[in-house]
N, C-alpha and C. Protein backbone atom coordinates (compact mmCIF):
# COMPACT_ATOMS: atom_id res chain seq x y z
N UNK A 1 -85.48 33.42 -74.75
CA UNK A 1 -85.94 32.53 -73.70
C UNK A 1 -87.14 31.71 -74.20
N UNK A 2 -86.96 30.29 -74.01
CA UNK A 2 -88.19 29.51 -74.45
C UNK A 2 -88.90 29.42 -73.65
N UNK A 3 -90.52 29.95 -73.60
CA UNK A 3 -92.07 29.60 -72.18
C UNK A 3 -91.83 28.15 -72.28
N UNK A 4 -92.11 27.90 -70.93
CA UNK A 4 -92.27 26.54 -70.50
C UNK A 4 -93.74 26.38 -70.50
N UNK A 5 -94.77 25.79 -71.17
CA UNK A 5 -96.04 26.09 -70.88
C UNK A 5 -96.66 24.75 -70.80
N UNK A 6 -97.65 24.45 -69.40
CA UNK A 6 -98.06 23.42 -69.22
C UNK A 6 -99.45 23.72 -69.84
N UNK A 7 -100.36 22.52 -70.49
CA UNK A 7 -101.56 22.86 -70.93
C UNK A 7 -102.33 21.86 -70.26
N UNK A 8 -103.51 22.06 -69.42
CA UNK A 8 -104.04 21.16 -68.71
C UNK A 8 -105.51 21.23 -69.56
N UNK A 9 -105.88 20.27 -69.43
CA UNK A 9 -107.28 19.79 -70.48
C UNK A 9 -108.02 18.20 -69.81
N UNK A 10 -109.16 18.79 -70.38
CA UNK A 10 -109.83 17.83 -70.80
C UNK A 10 -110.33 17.63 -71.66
N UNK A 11 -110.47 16.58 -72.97
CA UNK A 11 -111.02 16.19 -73.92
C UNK A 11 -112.42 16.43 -74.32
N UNK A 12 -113.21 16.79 -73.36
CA UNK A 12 -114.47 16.83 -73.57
C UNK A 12 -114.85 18.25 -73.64
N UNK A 13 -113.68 19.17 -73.13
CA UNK A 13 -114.51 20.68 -73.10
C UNK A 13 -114.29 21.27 -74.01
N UNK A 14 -115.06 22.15 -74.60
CA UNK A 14 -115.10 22.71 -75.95
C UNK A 14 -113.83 23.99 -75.66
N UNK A 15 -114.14 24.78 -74.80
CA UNK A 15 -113.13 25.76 -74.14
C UNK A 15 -111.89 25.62 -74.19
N UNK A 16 -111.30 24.22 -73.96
CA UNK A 16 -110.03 23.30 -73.75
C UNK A 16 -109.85 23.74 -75.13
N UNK A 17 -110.71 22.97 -76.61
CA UNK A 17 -109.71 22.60 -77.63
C UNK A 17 -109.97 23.87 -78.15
N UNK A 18 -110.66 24.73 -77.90
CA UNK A 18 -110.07 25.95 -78.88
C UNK A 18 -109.02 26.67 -78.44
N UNK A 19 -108.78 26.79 -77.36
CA UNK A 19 -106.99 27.25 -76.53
C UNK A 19 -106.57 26.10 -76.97
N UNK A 20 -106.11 25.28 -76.97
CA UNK A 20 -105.30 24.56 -77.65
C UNK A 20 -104.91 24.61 -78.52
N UNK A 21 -106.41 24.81 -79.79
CA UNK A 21 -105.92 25.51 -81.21
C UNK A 21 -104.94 26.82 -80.99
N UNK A 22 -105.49 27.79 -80.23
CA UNK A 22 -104.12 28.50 -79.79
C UNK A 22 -103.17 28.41 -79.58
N UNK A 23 -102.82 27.64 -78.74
CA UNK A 23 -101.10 27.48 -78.37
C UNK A 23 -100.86 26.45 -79.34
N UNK A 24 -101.14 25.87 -80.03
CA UNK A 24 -100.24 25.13 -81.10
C UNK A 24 -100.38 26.35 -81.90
N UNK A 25 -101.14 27.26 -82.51
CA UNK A 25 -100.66 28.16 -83.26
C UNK A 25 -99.91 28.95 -82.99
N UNK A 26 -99.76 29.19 -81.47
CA UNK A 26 -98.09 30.08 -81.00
C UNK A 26 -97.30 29.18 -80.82
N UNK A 27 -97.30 27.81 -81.20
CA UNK A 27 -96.22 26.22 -81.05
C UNK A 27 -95.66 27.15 -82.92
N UNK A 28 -96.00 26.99 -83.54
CA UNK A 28 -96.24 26.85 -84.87
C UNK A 28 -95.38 28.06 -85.22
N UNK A 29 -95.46 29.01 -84.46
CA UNK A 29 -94.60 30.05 -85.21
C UNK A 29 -93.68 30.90 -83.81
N UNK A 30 -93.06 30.07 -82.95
CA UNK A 30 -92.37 30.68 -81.89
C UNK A 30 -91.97 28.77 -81.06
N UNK A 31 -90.92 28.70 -80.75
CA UNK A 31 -90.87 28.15 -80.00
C UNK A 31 -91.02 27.88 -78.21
N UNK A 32 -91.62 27.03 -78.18
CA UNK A 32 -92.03 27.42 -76.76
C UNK A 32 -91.80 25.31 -76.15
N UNK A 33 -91.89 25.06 -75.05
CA UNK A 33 -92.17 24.00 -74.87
C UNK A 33 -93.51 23.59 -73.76
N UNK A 34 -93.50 23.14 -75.12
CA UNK A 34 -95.34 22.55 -74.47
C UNK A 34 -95.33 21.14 -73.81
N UNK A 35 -96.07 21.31 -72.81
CA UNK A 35 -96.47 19.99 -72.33
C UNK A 35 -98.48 19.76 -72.04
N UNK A 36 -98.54 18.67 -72.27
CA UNK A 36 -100.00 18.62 -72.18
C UNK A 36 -100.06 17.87 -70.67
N UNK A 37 -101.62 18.06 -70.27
CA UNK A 37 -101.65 17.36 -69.12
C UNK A 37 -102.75 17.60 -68.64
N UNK A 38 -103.31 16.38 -67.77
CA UNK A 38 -104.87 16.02 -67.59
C UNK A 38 -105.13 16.99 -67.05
N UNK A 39 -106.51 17.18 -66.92
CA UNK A 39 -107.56 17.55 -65.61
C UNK A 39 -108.50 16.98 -66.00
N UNK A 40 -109.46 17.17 -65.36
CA UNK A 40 -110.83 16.43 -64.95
C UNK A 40 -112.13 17.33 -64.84
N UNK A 41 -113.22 16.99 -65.57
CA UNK A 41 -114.35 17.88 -65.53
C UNK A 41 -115.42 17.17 -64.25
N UNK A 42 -114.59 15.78 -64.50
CA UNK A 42 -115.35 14.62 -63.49
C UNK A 42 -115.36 14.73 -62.05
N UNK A 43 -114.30 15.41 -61.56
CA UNK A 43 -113.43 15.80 -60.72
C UNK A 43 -113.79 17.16 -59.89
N UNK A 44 -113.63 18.20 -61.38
CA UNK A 44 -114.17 19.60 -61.18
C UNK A 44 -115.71 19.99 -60.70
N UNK A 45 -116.33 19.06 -61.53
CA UNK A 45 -117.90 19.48 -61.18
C UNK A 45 -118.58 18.25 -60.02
N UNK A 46 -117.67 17.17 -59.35
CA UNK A 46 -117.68 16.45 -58.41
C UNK A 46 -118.78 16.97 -57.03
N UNK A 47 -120.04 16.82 -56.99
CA UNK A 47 -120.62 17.60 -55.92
C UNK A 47 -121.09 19.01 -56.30
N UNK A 48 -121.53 19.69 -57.50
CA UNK A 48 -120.95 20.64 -57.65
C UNK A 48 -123.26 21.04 -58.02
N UNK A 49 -123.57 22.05 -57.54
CA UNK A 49 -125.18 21.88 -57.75
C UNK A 49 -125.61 21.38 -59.07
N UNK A 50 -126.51 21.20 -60.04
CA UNK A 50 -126.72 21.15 -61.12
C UNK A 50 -126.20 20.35 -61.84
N UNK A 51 -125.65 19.46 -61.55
CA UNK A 51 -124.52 18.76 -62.28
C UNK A 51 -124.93 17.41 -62.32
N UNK A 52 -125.69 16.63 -63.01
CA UNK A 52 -125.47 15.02 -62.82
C UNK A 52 -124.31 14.35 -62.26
N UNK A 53 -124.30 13.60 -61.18
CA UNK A 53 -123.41 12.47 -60.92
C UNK A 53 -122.91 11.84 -62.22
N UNK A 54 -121.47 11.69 -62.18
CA UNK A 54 -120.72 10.98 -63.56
C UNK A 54 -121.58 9.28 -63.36
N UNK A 55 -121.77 8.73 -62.49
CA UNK A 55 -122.19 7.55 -62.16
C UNK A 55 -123.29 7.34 -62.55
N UNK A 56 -124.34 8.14 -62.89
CA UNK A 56 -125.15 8.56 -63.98
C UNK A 56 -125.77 8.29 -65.09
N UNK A 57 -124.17 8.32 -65.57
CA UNK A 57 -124.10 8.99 -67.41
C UNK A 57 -123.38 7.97 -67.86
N UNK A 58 -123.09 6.79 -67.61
CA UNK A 58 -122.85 5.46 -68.22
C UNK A 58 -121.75 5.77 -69.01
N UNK A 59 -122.09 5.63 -70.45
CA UNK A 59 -121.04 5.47 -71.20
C UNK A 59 -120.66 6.75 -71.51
N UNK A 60 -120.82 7.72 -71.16
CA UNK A 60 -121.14 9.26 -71.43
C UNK A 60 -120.28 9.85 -70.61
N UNK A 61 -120.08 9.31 -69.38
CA UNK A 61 -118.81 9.76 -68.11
C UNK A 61 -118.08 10.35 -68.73
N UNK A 62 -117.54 11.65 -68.30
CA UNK A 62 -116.52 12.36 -68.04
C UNK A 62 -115.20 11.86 -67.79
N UNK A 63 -115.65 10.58 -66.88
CA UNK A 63 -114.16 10.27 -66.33
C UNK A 63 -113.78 9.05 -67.62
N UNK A 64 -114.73 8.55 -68.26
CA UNK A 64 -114.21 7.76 -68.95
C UNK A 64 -112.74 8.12 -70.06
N UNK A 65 -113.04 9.31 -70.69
CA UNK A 65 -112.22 9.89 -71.57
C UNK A 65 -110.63 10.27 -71.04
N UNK A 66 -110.78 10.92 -69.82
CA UNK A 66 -109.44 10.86 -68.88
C UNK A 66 -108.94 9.80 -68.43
N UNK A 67 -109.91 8.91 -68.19
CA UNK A 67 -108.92 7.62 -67.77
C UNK A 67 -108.10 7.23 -68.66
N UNK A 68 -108.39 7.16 -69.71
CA UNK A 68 -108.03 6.57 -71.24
C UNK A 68 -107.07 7.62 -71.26
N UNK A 69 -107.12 8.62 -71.22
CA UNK A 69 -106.04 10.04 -71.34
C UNK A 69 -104.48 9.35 -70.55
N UNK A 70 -105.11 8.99 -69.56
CA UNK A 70 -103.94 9.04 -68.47
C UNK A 70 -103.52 7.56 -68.96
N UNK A 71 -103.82 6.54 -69.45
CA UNK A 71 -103.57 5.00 -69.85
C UNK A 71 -102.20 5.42 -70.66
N UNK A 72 -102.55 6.20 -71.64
CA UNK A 72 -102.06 6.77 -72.92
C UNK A 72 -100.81 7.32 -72.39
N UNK A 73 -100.95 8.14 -71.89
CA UNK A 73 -100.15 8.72 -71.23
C UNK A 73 -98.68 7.66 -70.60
N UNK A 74 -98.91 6.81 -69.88
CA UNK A 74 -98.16 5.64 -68.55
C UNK A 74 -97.47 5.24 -70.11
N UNK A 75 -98.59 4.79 -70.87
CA UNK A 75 -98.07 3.63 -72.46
C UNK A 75 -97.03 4.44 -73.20
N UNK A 76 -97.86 5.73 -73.51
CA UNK A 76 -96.75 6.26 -75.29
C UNK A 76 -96.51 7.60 -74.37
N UNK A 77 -96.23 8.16 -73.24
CA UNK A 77 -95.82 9.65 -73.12
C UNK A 77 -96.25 10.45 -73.87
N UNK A 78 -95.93 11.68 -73.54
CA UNK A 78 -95.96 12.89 -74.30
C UNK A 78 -96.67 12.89 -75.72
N UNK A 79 -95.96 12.17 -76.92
CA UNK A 79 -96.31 12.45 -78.11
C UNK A 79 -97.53 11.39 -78.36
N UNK A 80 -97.90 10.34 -77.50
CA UNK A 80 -98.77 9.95 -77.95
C UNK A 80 -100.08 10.31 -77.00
N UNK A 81 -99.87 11.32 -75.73
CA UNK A 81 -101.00 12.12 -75.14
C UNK A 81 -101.57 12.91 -75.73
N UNK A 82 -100.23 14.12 -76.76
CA UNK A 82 -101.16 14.67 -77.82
C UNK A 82 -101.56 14.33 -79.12
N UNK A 83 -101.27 12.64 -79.15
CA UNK A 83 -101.84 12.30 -80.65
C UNK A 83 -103.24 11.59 -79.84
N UNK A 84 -103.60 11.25 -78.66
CA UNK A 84 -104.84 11.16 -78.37
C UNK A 84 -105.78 12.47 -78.14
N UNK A 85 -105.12 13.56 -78.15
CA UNK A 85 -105.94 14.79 -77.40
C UNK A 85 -106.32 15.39 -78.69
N UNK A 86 -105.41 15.41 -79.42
CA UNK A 86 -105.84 16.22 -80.97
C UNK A 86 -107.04 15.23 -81.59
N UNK A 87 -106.81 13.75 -81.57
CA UNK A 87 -107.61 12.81 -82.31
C UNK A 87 -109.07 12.82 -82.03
N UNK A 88 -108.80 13.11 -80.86
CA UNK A 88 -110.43 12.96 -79.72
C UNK A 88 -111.24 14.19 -80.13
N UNK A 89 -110.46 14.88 -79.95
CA UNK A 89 -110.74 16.70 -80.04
C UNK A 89 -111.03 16.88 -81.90
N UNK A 90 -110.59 16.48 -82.40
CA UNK A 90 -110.85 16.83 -84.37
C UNK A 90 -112.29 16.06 -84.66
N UNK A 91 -112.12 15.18 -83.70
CA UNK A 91 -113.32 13.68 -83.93
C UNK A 91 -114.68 14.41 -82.85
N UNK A 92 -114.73 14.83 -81.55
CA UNK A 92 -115.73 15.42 -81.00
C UNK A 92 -116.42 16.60 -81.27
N UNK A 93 -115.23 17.20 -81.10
CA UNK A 93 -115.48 18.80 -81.42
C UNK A 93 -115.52 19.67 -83.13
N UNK A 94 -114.55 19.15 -83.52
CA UNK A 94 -115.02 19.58 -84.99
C UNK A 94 -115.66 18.70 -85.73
N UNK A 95 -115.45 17.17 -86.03
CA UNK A 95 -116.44 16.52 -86.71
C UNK A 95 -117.97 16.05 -85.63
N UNK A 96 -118.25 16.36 -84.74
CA UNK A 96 -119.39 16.00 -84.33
C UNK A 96 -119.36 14.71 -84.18
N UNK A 97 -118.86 14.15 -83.96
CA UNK A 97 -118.92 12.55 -83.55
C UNK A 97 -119.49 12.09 -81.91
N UNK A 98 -119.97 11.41 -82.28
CA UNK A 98 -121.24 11.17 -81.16
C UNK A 98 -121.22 9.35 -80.78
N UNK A 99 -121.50 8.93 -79.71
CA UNK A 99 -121.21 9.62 -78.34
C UNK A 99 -119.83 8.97 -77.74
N UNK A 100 -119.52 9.35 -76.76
CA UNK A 100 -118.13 9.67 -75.99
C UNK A 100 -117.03 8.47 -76.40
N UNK A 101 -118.20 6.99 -75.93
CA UNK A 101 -117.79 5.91 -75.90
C UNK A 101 -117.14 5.53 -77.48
N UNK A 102 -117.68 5.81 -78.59
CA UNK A 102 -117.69 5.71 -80.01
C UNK A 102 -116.33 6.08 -80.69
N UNK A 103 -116.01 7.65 -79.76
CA UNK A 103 -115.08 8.46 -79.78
C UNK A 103 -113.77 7.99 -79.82
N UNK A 104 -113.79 7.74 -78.27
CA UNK A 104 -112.29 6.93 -77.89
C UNK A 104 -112.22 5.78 -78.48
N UNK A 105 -113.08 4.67 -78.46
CA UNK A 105 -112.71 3.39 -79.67
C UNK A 105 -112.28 4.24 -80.84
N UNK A 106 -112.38 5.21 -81.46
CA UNK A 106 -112.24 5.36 -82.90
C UNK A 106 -110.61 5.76 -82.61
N UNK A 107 -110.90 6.71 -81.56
CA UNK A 107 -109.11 7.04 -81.17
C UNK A 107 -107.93 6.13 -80.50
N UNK A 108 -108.24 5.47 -80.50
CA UNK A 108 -107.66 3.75 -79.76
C UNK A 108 -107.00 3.29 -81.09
N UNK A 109 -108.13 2.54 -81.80
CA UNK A 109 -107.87 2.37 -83.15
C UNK A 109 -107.13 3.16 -83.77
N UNK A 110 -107.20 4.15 -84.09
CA UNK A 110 -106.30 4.77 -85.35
C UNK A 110 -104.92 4.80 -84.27
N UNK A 111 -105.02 5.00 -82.99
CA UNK A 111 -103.48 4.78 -82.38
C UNK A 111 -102.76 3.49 -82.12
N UNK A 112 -103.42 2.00 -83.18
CA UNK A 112 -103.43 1.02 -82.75
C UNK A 112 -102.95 0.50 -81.27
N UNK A 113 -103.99 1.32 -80.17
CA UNK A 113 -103.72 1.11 -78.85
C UNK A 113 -105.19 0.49 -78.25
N UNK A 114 -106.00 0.03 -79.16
CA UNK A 114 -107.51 -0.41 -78.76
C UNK A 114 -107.59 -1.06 -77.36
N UNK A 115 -106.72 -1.45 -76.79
CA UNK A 115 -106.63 -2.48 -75.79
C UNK A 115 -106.90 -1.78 -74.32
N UNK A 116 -106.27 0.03 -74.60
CA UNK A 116 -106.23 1.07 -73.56
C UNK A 116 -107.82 1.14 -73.10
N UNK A 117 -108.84 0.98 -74.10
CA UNK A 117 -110.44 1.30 -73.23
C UNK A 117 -110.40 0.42 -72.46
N UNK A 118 -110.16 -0.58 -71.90
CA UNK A 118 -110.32 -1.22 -70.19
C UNK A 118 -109.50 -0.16 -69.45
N UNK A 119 -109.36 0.67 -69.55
CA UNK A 119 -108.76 1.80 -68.77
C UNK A 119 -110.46 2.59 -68.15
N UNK A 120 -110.90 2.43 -69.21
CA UNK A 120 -112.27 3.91 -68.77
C UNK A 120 -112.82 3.14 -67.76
N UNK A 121 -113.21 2.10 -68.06
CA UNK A 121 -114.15 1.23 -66.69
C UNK A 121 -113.38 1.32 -65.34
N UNK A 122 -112.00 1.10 -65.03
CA UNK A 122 -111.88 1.17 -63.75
C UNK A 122 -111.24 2.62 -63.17
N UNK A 123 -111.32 2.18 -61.57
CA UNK A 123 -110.49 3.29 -61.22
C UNK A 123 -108.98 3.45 -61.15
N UNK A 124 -107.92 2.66 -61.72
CA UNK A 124 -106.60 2.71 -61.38
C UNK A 124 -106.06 3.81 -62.09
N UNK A 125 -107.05 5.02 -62.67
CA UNK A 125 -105.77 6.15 -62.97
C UNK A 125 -106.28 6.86 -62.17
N UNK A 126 -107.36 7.04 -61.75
CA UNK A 126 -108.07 8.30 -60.44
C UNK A 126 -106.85 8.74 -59.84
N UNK A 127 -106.09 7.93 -59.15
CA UNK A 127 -105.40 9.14 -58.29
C UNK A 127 -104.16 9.59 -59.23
N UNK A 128 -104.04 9.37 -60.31
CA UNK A 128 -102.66 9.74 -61.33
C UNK A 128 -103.59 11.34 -61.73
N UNK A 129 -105.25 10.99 -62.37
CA UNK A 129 -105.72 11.90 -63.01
C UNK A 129 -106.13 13.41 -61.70
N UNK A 130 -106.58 12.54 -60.19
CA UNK A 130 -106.55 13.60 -59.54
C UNK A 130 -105.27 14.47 -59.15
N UNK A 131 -104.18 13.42 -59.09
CA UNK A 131 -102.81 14.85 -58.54
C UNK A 131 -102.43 15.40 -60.05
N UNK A 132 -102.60 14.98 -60.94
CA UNK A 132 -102.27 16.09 -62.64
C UNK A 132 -103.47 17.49 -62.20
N UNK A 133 -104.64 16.77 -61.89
CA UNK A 133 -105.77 17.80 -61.74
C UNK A 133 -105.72 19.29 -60.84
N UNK A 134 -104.98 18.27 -59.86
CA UNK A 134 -104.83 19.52 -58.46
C UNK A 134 -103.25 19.80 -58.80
N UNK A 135 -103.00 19.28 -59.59
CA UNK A 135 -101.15 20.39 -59.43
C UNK A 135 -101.78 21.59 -60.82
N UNK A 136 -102.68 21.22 -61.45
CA UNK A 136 -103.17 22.16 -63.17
C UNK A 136 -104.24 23.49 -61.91
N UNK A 137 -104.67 23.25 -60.96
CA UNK A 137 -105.56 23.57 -60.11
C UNK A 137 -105.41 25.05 -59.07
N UNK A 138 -104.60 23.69 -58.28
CA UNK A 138 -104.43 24.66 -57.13
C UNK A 138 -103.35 26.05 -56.94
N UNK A 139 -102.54 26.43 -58.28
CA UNK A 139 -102.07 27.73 -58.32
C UNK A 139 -103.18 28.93 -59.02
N UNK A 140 -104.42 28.15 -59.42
CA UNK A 140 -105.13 28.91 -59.60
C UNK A 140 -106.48 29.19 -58.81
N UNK A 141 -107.27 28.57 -58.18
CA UNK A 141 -108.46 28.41 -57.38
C UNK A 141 -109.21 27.65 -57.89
N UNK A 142 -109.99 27.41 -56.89
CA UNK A 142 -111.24 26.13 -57.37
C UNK A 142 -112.36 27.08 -57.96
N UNK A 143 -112.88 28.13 -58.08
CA UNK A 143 -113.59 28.72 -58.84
C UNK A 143 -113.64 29.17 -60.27
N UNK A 144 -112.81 27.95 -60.79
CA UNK A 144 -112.48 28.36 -62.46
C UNK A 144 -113.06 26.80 -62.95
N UNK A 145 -112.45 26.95 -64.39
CA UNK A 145 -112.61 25.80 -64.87
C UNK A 145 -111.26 25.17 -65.86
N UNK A 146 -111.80 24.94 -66.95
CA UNK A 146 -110.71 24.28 -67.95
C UNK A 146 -110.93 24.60 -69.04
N UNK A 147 -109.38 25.81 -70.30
CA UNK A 147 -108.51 24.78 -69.62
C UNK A 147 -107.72 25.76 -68.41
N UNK A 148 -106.74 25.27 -67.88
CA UNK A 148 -105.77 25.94 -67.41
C UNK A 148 -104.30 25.67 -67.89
N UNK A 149 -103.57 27.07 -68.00
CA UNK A 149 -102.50 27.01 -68.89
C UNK A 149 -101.22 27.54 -67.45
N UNK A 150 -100.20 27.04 -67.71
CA UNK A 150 -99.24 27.46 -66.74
C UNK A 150 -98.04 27.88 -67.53
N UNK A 151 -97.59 29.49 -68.02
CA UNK A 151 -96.76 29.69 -68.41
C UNK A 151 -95.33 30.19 -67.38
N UNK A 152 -94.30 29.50 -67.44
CA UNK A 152 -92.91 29.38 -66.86
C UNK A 152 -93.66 29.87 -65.29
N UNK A 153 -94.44 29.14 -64.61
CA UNK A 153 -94.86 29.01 -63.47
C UNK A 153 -95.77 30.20 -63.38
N UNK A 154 -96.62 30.68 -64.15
CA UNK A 154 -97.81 31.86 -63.78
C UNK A 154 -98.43 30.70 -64.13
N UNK A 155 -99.65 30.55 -63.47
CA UNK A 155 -100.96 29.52 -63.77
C UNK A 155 -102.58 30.68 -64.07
N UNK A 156 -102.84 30.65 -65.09
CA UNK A 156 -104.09 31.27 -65.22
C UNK A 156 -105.26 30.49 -65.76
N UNK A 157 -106.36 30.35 -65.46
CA UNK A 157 -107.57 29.52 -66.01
C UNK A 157 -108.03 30.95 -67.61
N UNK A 158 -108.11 29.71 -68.53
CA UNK A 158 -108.39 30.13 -69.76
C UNK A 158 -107.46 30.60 -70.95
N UNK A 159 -107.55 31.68 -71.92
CA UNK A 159 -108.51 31.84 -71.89
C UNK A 159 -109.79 31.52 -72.78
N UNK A 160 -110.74 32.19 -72.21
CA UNK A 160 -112.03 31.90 -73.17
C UNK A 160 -111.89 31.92 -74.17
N UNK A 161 -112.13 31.07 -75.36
CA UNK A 161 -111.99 31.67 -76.59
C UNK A 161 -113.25 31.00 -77.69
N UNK A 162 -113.84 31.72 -78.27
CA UNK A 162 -115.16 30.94 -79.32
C UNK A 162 -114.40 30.91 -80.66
N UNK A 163 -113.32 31.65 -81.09
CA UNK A 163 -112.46 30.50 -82.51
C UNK A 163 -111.18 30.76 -81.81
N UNK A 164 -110.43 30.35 -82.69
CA UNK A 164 -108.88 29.82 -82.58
C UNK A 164 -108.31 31.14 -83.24
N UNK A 165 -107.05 31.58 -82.52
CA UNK A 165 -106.72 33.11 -83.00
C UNK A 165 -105.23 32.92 -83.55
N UNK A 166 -105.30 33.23 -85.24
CA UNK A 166 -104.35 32.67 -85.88
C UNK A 166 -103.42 33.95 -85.97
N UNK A 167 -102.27 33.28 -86.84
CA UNK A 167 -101.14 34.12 -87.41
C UNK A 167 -100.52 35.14 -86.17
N UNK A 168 -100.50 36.31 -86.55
CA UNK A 168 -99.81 37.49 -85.59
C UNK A 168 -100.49 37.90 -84.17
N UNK A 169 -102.17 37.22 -84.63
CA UNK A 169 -103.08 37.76 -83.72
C UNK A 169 -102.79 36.70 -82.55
N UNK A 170 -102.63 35.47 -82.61
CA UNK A 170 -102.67 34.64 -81.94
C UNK A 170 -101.47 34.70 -81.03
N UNK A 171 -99.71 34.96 -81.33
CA UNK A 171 -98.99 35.66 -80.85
C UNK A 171 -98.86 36.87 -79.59
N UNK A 172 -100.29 37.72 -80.52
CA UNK A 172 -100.52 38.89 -79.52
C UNK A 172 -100.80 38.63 -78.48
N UNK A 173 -101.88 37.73 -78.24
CA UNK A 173 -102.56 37.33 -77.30
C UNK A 173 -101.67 36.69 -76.69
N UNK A 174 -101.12 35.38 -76.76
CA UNK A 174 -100.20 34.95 -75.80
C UNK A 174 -99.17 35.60 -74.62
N UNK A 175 -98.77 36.90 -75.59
CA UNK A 175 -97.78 37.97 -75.36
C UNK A 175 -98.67 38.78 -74.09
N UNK A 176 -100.21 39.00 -74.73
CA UNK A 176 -100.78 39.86 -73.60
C UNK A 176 -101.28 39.18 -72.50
N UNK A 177 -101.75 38.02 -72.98
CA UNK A 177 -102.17 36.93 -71.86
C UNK A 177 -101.13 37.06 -70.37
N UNK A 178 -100.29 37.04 -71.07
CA UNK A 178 -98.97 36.55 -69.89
C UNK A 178 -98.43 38.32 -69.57
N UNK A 179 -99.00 39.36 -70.21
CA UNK A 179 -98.44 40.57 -69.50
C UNK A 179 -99.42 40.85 -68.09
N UNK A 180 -100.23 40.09 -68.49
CA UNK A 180 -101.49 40.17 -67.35
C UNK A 180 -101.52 39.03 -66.37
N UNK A 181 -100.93 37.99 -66.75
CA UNK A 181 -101.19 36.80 -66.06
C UNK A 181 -100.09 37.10 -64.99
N UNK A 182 -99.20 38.16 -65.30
CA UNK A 182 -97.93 37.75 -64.53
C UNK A 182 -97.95 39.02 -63.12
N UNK A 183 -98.86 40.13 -63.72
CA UNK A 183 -99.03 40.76 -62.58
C UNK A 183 -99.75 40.09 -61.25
N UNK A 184 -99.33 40.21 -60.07
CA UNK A 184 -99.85 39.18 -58.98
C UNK A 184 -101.29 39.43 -58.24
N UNK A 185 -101.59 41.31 -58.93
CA UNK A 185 -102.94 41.37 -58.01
C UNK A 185 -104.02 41.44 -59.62
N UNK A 186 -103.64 40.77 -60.45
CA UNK A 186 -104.98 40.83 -61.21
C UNK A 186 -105.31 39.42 -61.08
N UNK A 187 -106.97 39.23 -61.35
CA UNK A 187 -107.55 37.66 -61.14
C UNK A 187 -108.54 37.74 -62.07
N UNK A 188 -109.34 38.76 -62.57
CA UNK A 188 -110.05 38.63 -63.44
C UNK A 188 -110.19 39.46 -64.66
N UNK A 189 -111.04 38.80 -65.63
CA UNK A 189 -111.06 39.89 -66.83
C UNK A 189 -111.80 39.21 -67.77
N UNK A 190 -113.08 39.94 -67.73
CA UNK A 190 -114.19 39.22 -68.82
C UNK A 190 -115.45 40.31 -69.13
N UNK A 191 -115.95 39.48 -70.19
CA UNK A 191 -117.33 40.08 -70.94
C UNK A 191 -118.41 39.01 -71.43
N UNK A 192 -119.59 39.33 -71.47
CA UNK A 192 -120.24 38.08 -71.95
C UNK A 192 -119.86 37.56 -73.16
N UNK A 193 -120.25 36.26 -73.46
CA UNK A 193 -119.65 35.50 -74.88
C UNK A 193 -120.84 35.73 -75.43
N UNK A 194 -120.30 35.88 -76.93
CA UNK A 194 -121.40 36.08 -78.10
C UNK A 194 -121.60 35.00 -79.28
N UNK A 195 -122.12 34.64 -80.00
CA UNK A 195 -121.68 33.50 -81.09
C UNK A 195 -121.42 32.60 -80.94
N UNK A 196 -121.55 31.55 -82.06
CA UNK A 196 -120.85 30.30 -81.64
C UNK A 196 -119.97 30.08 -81.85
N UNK A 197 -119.28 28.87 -81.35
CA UNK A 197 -118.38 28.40 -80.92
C UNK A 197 -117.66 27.85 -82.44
N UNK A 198 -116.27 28.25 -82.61
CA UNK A 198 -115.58 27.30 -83.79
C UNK A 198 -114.55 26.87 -83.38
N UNK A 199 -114.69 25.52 -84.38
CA UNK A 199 -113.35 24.78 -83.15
C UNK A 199 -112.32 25.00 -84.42
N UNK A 200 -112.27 25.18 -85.55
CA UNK A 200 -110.93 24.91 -86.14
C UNK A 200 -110.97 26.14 -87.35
């Protein structure tokens, strides 16, 4: 039986691309069918205490990077959502590339799609990026974050991960992820995080 597994993300969270590095490493040695698909940190932390207003943070927005997500998306589908999500993600998160705005031009460009950043300035993907957000969402609760993964309809937020868990190990986890995800009265399961963070 092939998992149907939806991967909901956002580009900007560090959390996102190291599960990601995960499930392409259970892509990599098991077949499964993956689909990628927005959420929103812009969205998520919307009102939320502590949090700067995205309206704010100028070129720095949250929502800017999803809009562009979702442009990408309407233009090249599927394979060119994850040739923007990997591009963004190799370029933020593992090379340190700074800041947001810099980012997506660089990922535009190499997708010769430069034309997609008049996407970040307005609002015409908001309500595409909010119902991807609340369908990645609402089988799990609003008290989580991103990413959230939906395997053959179990939806679980996470998980956490500070590196990317390769070869057999990475397998395991998927395997145990979903022996747990699928029982209906468990909801949580954690410990504090230690170390930093590796993205690749």
């Amino acid at each position: 039986m092939v998992n149907k597994v939806d991967f909901y993300f956002d580009p900007v969270c560090p959390f996102a691309w190291i599960a990601y590095g995960w499930i392409k490493e259970v892509e990599a040695q098991r077949e499964i069918g993956l689909t990628v698909r927005i959420m929103s940190l812009a969205v998520l932390n919307d009102g939320r205490e502590g949090h700067v207003p995205e309206s704010e943070k100028g070129l720095d927005s949250a929502w800017r990077p999803v809009r562009v997500a979702a442009a990408v998306d309407e233009r090249l589908g599927q394979p060119g959502l994850r040739s923007y999500y990997e591009t963004f993600g190799r370029l933020f998160h593992v090379e340190r590339v700074r800041g947001r705005d810099k980012v997506i031009r660089d990922v535009l460009a190499r997708m010769n799609a430069g034309e997609l950043i008049a996407a970040a300035d307005t609002t015409d993907y908001d309500e595409t990026i909010m119902k991807s957000h609340n369908a990645g969402m609402e089988p799990v609760g609003l008290e989580v974050g991103t990413p959230t993964i939906h395997v053959d309809g179990v939806a679980f937020f996470g998980p956490v991960l500070s590196a990317i868990p390769r070869g057999q190990e990475a397998l395991d986890m998927f395997d145990g992820t979903l022996l747990i995800a699928r029982n209906p009265h468990f909801s949580e399961l954690k410990r504090t995080r230690s170390g930093d963070l590796r993205y690749d």
